[in-house]
Protein backbone atom coordinates (compact mmCIF):
# COMPACT_ATOMS: atom_id res chain seq x y z
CA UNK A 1 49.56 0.79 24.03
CA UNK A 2 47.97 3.44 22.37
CA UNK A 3 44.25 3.44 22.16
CA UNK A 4 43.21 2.89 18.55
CA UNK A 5 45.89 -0.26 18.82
CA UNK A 6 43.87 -1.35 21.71
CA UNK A 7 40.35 -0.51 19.79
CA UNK A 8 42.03 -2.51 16.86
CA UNK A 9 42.89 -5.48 19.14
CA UNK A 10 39.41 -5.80 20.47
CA UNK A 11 38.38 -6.54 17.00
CA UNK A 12 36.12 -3.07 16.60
CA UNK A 13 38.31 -1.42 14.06
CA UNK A 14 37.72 2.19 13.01
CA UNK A 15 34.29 1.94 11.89
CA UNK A 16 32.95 -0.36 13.54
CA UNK A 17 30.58 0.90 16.81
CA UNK A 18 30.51 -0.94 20.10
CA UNK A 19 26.80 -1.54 20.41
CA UNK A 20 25.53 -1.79 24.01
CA UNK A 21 21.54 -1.58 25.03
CA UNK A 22 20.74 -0.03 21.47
CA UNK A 23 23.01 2.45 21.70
CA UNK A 24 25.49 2.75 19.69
CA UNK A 25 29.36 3.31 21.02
CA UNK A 26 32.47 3.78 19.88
CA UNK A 27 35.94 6.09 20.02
CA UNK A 28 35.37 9.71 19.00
CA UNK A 29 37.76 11.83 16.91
CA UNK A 30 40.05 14.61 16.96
CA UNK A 31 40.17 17.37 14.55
CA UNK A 32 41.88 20.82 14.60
CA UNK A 33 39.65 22.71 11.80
CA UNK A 34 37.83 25.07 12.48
CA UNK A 35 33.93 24.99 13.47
CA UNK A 36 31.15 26.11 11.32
CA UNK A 37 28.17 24.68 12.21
CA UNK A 38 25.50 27.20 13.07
CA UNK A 39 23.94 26.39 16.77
CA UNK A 40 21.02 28.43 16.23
CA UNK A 41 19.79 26.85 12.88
CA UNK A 42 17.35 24.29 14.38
CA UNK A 43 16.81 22.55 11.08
CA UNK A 44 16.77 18.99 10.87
CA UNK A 45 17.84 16.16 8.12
CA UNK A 46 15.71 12.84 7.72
CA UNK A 47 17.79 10.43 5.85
CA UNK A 48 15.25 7.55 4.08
CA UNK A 49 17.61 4.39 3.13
CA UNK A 50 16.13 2.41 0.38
CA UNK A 51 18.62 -0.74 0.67
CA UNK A 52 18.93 -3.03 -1.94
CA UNK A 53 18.89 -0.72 -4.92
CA UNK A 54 15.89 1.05 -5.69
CA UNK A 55 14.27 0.61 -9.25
CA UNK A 56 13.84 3.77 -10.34
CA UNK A 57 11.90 3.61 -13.84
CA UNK A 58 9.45 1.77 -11.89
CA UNK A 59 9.45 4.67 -9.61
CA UNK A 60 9.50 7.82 -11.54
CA UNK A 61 7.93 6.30 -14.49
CA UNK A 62 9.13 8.38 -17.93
CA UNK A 63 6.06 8.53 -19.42
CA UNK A 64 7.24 10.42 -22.93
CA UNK A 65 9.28 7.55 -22.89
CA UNK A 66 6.73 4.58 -22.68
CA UNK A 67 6.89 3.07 -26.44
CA UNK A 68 10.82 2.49 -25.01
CA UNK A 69 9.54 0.97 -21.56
CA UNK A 70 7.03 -1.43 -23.16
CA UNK A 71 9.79 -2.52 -25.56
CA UNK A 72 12.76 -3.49 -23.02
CA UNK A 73 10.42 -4.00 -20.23
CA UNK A 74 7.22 -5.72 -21.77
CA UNK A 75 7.41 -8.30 -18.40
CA UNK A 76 6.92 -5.78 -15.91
CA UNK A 77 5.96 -2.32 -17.35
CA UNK A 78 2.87 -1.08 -15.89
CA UNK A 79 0.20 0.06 -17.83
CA UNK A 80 -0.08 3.56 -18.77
CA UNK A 81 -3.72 4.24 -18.05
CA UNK A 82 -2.54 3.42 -14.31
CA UNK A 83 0.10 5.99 -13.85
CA UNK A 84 -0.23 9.11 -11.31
CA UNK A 85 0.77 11.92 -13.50
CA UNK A 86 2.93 14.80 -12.36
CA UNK A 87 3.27 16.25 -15.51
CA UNK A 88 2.36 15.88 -18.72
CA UNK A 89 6.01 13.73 -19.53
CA UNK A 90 6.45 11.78 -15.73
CA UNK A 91 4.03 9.63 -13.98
CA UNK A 92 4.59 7.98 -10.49
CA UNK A 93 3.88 4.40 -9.47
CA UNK A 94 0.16 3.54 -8.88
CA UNK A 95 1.52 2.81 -5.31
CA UNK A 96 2.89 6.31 -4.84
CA UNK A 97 -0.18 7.94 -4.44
CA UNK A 98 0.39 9.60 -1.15
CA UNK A 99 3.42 11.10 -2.47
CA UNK A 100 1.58 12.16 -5.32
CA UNK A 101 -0.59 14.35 -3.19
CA UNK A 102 2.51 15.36 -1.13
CA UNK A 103 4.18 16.30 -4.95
CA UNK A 104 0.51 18.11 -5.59
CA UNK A 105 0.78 20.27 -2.27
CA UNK A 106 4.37 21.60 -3.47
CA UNK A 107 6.04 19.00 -0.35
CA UNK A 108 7.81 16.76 -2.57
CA UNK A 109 10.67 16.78 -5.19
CA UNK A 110 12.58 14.85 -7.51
CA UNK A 111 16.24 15.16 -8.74
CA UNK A 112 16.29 12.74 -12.28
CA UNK A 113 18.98 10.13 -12.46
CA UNK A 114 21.35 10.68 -9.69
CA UNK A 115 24.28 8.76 -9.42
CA UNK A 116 28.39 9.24 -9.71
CA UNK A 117 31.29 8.47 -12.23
CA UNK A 118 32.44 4.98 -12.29
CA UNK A 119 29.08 3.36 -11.38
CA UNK A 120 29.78 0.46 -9.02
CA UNK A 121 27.33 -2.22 -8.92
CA UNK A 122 28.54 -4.07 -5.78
CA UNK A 123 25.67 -3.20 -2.90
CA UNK A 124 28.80 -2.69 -0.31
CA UNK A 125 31.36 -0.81 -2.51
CA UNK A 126 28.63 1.55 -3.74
CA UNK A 127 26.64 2.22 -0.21
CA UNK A 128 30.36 3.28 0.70
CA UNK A 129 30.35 5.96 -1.78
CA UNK A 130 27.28 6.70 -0.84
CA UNK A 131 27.83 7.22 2.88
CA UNK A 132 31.41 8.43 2.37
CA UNK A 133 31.03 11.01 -0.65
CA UNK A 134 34.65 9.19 -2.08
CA UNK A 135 34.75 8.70 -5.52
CA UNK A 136 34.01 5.38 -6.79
CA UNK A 137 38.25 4.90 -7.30
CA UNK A 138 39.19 5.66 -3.46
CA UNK A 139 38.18 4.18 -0.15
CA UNK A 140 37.35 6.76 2.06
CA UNK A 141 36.95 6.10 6.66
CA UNK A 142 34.79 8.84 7.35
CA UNK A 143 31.40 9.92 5.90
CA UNK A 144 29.95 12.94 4.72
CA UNK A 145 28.01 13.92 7.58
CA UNK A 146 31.05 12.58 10.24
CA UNK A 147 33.08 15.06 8.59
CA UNK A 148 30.47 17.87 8.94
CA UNK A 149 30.25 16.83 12.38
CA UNK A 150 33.83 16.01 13.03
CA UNK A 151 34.77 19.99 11.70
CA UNK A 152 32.84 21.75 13.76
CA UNK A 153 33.55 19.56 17.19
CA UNK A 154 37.07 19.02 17.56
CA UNK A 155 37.13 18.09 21.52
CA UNK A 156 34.60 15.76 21.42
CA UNK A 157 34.02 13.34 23.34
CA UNK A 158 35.94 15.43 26.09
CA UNK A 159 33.40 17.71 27.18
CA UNK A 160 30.38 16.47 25.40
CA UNK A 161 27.39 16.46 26.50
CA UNK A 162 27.53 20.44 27.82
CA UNK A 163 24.98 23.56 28.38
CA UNK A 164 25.53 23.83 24.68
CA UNK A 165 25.14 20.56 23.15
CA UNK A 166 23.57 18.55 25.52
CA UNK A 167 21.81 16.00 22.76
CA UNK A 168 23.04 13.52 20.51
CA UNK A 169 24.60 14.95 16.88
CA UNK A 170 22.90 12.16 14.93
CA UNK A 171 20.18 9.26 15.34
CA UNK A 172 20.20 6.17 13.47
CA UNK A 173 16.69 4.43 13.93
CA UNK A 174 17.78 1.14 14.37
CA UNK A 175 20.53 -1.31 15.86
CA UNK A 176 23.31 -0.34 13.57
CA UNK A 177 24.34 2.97 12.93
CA UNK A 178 25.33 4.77 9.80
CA UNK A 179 28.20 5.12 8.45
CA UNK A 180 27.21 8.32 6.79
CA UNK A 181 28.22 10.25 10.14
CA UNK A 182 31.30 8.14 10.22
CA UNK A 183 34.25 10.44 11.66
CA UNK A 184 37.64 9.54 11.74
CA UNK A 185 37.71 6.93 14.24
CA UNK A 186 34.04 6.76 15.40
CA UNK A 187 30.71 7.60 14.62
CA UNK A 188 28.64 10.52 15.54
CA UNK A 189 25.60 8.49 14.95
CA UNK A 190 24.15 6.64 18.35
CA UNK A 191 21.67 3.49 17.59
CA UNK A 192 18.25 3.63 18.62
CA UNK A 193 15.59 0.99 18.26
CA UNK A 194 12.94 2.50 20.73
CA UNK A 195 13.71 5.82 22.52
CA UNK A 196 11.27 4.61 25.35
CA UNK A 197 13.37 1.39 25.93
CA UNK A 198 17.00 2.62 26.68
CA UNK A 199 18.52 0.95 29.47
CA UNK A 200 21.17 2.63 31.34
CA UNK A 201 24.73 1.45 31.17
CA UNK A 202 26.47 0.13 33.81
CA UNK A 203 29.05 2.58 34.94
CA UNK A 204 31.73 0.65 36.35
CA UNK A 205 33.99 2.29 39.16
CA UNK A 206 36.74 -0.34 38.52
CA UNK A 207 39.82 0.51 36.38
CA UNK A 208 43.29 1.61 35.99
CA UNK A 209 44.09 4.48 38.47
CA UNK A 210 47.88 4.97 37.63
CA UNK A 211 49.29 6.42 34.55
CA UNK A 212 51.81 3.61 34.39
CA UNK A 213 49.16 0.93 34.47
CA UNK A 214 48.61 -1.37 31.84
CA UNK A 215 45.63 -0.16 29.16
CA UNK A 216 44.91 3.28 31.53
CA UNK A 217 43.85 5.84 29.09
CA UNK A 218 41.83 3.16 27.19
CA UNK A 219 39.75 1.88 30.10
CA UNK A 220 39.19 4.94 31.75
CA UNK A 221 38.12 6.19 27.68
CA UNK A 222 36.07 3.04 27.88
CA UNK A 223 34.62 4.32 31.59
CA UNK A 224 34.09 7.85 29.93
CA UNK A 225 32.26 6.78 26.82
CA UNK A 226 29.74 5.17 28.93
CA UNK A 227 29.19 8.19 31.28
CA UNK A 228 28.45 10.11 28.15
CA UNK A 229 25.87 7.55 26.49
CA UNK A 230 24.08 7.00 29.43
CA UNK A 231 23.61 10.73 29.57
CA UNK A 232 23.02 10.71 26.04
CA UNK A 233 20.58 8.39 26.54
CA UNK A 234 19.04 10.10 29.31
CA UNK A 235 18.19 13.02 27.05
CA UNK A 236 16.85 10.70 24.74
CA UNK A 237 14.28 9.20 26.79
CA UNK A 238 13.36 12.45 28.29
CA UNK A 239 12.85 13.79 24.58
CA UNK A 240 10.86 11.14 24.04
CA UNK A 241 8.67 11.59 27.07
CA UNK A 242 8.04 15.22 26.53
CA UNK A 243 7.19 14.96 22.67
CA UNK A 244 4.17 13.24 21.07
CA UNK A 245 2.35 12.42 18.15
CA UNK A 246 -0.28 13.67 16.44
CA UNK A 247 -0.80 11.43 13.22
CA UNK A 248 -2.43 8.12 12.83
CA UNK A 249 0.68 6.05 11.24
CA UNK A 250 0.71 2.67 9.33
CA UNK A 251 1.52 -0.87 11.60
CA UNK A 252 5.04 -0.98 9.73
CA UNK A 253 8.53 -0.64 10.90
CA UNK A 254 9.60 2.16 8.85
CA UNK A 255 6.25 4.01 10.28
CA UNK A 256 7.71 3.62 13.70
CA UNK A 257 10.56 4.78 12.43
CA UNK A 258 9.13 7.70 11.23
CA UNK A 259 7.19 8.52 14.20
CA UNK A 260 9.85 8.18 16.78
CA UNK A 261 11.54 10.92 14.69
CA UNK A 262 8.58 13.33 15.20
CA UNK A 263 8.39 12.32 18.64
CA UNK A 264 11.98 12.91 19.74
CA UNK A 265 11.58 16.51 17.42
CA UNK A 266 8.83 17.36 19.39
CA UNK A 267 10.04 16.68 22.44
CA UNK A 268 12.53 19.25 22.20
CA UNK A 269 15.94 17.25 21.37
CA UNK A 270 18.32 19.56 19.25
CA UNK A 271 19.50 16.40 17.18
CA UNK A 272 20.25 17.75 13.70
CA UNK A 273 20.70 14.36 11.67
CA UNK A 274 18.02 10.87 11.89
CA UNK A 275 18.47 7.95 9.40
CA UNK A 276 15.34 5.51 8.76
CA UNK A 277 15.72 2.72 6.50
CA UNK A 278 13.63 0.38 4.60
CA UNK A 279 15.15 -3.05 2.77
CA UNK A 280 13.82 -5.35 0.18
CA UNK A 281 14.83 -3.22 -3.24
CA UNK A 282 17.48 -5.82 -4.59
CA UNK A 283 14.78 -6.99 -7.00
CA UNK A 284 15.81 -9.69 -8.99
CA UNK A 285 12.93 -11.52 -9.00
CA UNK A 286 8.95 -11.27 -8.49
CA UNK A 287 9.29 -7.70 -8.65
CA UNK A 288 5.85 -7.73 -10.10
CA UNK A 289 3.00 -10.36 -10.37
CA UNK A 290 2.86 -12.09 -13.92
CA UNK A 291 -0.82 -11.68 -12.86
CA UNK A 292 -0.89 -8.24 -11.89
CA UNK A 293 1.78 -6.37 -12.76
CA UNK A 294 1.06 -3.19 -10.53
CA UNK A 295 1.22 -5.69 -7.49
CA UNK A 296 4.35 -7.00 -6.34
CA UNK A 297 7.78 -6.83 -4.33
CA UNK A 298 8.53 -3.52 -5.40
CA UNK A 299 4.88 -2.45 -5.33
CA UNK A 300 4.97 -3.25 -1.57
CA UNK A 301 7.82 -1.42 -0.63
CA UNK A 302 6.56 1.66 -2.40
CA UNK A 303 3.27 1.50 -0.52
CA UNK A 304 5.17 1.45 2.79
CA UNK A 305 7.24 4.17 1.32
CA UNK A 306 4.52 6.58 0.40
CA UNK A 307 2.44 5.48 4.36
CA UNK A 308 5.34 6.17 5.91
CA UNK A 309 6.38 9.30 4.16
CA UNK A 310 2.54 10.27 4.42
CA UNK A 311 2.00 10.12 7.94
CA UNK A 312 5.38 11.50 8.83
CA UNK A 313 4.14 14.72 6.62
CA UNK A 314 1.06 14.88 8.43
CA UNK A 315 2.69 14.93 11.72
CA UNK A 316 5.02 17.56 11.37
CA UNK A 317 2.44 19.73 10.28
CA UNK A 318 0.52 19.02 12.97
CA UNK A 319 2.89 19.64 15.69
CA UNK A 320 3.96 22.91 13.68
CA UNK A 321 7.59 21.23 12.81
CA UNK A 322 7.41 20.73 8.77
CA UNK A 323 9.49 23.95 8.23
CA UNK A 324 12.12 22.45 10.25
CA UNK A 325 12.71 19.37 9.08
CA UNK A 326 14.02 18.10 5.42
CA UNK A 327 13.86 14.52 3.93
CA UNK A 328 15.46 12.86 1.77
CA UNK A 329 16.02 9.31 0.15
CA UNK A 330 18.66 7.64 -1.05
CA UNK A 331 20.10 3.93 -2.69
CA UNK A 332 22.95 2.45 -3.86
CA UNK A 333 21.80 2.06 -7.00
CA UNK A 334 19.40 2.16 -9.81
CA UNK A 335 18.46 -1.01 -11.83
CA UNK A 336 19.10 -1.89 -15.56
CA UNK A 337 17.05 -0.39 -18.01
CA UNK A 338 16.22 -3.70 -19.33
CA UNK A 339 14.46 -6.41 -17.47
CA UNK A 340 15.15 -10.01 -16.67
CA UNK A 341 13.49 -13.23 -17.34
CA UNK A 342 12.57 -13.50 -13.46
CA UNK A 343 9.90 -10.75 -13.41
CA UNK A 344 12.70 -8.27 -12.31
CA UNK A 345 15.51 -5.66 -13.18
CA UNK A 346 19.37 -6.51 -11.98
CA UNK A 347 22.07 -4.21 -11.05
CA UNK A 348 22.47 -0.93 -12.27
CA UNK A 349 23.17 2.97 -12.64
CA UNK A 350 21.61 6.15 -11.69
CA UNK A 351 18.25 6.35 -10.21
CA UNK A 352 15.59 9.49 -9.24
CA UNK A 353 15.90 11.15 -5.69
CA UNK A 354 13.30 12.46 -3.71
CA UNK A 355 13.17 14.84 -1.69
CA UNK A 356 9.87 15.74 1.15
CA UNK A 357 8.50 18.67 3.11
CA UNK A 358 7.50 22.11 2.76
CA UNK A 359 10.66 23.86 2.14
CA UNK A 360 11.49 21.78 -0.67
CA UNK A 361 11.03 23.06 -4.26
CA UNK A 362 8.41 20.94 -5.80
CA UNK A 363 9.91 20.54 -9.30
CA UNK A 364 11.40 17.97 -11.33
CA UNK A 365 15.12 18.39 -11.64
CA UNK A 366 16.75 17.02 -15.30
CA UNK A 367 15.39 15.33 -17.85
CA UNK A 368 13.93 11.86 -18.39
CA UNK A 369 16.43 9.38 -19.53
CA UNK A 370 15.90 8.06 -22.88
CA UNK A 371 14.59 4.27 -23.57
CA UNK A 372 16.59 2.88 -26.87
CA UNK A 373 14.42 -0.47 -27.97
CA UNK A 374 18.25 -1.36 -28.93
CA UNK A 375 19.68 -0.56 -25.52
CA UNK A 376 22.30 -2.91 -24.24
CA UNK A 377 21.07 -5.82 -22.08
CA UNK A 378 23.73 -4.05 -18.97
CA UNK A 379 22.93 -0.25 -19.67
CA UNK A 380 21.52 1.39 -16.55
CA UNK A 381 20.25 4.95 -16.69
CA UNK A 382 23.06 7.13 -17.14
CA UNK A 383 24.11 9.68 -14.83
CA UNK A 384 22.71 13.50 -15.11
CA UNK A 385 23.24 15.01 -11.53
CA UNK A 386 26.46 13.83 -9.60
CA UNK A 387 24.72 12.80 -5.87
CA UNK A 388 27.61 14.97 -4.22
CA UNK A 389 25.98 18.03 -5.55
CA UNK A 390 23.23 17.19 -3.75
CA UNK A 391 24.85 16.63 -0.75
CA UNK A 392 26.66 20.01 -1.22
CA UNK A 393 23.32 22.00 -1.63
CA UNK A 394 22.01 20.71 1.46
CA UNK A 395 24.47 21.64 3.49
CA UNK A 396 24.52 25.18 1.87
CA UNK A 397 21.02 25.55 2.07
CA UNK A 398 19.65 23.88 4.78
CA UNK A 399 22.21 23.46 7.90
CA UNK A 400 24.08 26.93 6.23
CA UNK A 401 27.73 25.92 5.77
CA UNK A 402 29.79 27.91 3.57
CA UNK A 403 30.36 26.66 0.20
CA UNK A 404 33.94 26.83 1.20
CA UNK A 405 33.31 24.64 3.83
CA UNK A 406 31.29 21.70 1.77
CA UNK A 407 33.82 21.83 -0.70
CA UNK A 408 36.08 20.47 1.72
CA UNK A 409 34.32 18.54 3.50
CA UNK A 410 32.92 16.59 0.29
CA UNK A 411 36.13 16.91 -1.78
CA UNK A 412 34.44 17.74 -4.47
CA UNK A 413 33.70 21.07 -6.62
CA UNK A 414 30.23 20.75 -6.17
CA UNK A 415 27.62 22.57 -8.54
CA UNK A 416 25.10 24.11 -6.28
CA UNK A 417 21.21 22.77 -7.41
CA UNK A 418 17.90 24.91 -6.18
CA UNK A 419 16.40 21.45 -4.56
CA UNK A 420 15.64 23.70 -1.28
CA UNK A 421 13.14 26.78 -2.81
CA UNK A 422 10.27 27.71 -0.69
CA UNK A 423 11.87 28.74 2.93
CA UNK A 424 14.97 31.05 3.09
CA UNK A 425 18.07 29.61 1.48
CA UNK A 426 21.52 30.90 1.52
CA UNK A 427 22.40 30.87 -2.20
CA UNK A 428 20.10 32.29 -4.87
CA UNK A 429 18.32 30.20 -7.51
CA UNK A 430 16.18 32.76 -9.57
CA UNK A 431 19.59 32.43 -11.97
CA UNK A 432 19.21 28.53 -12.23
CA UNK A 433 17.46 27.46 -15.64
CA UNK A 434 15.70 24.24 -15.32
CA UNK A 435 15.55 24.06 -19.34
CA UNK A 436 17.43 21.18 -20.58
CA UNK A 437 20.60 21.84 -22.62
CA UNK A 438 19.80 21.42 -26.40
CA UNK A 439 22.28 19.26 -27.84
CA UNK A 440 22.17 16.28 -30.94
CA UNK A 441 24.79 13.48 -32.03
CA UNK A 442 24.68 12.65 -35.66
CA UNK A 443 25.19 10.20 -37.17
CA UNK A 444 23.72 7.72 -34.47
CA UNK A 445 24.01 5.11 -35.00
CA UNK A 446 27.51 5.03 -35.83
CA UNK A 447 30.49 2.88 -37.02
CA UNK A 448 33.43 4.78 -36.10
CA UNK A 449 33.10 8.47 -35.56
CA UNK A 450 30.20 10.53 -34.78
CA UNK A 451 29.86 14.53 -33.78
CA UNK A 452 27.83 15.89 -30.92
CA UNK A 453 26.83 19.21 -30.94
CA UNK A 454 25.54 21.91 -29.01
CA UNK A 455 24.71 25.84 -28.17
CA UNK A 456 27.10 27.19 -25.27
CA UNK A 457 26.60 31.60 -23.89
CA UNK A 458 30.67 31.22 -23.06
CA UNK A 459 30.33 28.82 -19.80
CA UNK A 460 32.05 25.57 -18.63
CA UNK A 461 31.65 22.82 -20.67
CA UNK A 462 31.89 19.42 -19.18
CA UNK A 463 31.50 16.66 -22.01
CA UNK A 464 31.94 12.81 -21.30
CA UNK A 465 31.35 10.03 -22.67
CA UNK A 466 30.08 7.13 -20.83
CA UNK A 467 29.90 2.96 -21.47
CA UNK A 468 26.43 1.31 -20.80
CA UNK A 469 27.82 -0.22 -17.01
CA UNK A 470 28.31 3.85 -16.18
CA UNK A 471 32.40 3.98 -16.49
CA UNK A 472 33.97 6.92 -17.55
CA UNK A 473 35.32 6.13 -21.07
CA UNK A 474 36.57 9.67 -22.17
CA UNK A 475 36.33 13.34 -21.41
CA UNK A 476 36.05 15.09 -24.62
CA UNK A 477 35.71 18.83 -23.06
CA UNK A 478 36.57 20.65 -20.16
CA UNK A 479 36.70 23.94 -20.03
CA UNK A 480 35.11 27.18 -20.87
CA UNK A 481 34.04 27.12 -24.76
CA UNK A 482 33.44 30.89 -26.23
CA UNK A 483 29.66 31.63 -27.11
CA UNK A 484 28.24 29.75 -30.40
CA UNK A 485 27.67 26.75 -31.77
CA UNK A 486 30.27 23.87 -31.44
CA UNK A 487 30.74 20.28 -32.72
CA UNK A 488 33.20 18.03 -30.48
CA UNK A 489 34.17 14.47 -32.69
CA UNK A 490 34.02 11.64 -30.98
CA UNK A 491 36.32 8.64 -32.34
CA UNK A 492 35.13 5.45 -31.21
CA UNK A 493 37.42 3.23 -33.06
CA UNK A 494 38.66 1.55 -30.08
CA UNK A 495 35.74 0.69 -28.42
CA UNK A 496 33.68 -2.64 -29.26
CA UNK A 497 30.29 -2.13 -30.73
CA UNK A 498 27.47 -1.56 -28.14
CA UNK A 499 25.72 1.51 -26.12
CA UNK A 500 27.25 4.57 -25.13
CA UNK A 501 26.03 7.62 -23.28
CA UNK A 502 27.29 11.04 -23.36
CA UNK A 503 27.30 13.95 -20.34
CA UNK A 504 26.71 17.28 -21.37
CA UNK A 505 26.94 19.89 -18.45
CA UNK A 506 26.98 23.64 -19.72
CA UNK A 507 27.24 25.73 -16.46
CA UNK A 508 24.76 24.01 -14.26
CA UNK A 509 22.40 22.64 -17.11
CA UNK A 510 23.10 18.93 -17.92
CA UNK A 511 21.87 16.35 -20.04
CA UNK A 512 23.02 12.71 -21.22
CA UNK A 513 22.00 11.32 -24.40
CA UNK A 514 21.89 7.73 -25.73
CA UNK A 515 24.68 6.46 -28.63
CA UNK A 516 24.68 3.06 -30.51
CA UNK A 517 28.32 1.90 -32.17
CA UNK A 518 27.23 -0.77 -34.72
């Protein structure tokens, strides 16, 4: 039998872990490309999980926007006067407030409505994407930071731990681990609940000792595996001895979270990738008080958020670690622009992404999205940055991989975005404008036809148009446009009446704008 048939008939499947002690288990990969990761960058990645689908107009409140809020949102909007202010056009949630000094010491950033093409509002489908970097239209094993992994590694397990690599790739903070560092056939990712609670495995001498014996490669694999996480683990626990922290954090389980990341950092382990989570964002209902609006569900979680995020700050800094260490959240989804009846917001679209510590460039990335009072009751916020391109400049940036290299391992032609500015990078950004691109659609609203048009210096030109649920309708323009002025007709005849949204990327500038078929 070979030995993903006998992982299959166990019931684990290819992406599912074996989960023993904490730890979590499961068949490594094979891959013959080539490796790129650089062993002496010693930078780190903190993935923040906001499950549920994180509301992000009640997050990254669009403040030139309001008179549109109030209108679509007069249940839950929070009051003006109450907003921390960023800038003179985006506020943050009165319960952001330690991110809003984090923003004011140039630690924080934002990247406006980030989502992908084809916006699935199914919390499994789109975590998927998410994890996996597939486009919404294919199902994809492995995820984005598996393949990373997965390129540069391709004996492992054989031989793993060594002299050279003698920690674990990725930590999940938790019983599960994530599917982002999916590989092939296992996960890079081992499960950790508490790094000062690992019990050892027990290593079993018993087994099949001739080749001709039924299930011998997959129980001596089996007998192997364990060696390796109890070594693993091992490391782990000394890490975790060694380190410390210096930071008084919140009694919460995402602060634990947090600070068993800045212990194990401290403590020397060479672990490039941690994921922390938080759950509770699938808002529905009571996402506010009728009462109180600025207390609430969502409130909540965005005070634990901002602790957490705090505190974790604080401690790197501290222990002289912030330059080393990136973080950066992330959610299936956005909600609806409109709310509900039930003091909430349902399913939606894009949503902002944050990004934390010192090397980040403190800016705000894209534009606010515009609030129609006639917006449909299922518009979300429409997409501006594609959440691969993200992906893509953190690689480039902060772990160093060619761009070569993240185009294949995201399978995508990402556009590279300055969201790393204030340590070395490895691609310039003095040539990216952060002025939005200057476009108008007239006449809007419209019956049948209506023009869009915009200013392009002879670059790319990616125009699409967009229904309110996020699925691509039609791309009117791709390619490179000479320099001028140009007007691109859009016949809607076929579509029913309702709200549309178009793209506009020019180079790396982009924009989406808000149309109304009567």
């Amino acid at each position: 039998m070979k030995r993903r048939d006998f992982i299959n008939s166990m019931g684990a499947g290819i992406a599912t872990p074996i989960l023993l002690n904490g730890i979590g288990l499961s068949i490594m990969p094979r891959s013959s490309l080539s490796s790129f990761i650089n062993s002496d960058n010693d930078r780190v990645l903190v993935l923040i999980q906001l499950i549920g689908g994180n509301d992000g107009l009640n997050t990254i409140v669009p403040i030139d926007q309001y008179a549109g809020l109030a209108a679509v949102r007069p249940n839950i909007v929070l009051p003006q006067k109450e907003l921390l202010s960023i800038s003179d056009k985006v506020g943050l949630h009165p319960s952001l407030a330690n991110i809003h000094s984090l923003y004011q010491e140039g630690k924080m950033g934002i990247v406006q409505a980030v989502g992908y093409p084809n916006q699935n509002r199914s919390h499994f489908r789109s975590t998927d994407i998410w994890t996996t970097a597939s486009p919404a239209d294919q199902v994809w094993s492995s995820g984005w930071l598996g393949r990373y992994f997965e390129n540069s590694h391709a004996a492992y397990p054989e031989g793993y731990p060594n002299d050279t690599f003698p920690d674990p790739f990725a930590i999940t903070m938790g019983s599960i681990v994530t599917e982002t560092c999916q590989g092939t056939a296992t996960n890079f990712s081992l499960a950790v609940e508490d790094p000062f609670s690992l019990i050892e495995l027990t290593d079993s001498q018993a087994g099949s000792e001739q080749e001709d014996e039924p299930y011998y490669d997959e129980l001596n694999f089996l007998k192997q595996t364990i060696s390796q996480t109890n070594a693993y683990s091992r490391t782990i626990f000394d890490a975790a001895e060694k380190g410390g922290s210096r930071a008084t954090y919140p009694d919460t389980r995402l602060a634990r979270q947090f600070k068993n990341v800045a212990t194990l950092i401290s403590g020397g382990l060479r672990t490039k990738v941690y994921l922390v989570s938080i759950g509770g964002f699938d808002t529905h209902a009571d996402q506010v008080v009728e009462s109180n609006i600025m207390t609430g569900e969502h409130a909540e979680l965005l005070n634990t958020l901002s602790e957490a995020v705090k505190a974790f700050q604080t401690d790197l800094q501290q222990l002289g670690l912030e330059e080393r260490v990136l973080g950066v959240t992330f959610s299936e989804f956005g909600r609806r622009i409109r709310s509900n009846d039930s003091l909430g917001t349902d399913h939606g679209t894009a949503a902002p992404l944050m990004l934390f510590g010192s090397c980040v460039n403190s800016q705000i990335l894209g534009e606010n999205p515009e609030i129609d009072k006639e917006v449909d009751k299922k518009a979300g916020v429409p997409m501006q940055f594609d959440f691969r391109d993200v992906y893509g400049s953190i690689l480039t940036d902060w772990f160093e991989v060619p761009a070569e290299d993240v185009r294949n391992i995201l399978q995508h032609d990402y556009e590279h975005l300055p969201v790393i500015g204030s340590c070395s990078v490895t691609t310039p950004v003095d040539n990216f404008s952060l002025e939005p691109v200057s476009s108008k659609v007239f006449p809007n609203p419209f019956k049948e036809m209506t023009t869009i048009d915009f200013h392009s210096d002879g670059e790319r030109v990616h125009l699409t148009i967009f229904d309110a649920v996020g699925s691509r309708i039609k791309v009117l323009v791709d390619q490179t446009l000479p320099a001028g002025q140009h007007q691109i007709n859009f016949d809607a005849r076929p579509l029913a009446a309702g709200s549309y949204f178009y793209r506009l990327q020019i180079g790396r500038r982009v924009t989406t704008k808000s149309m109304l078929k009567l």
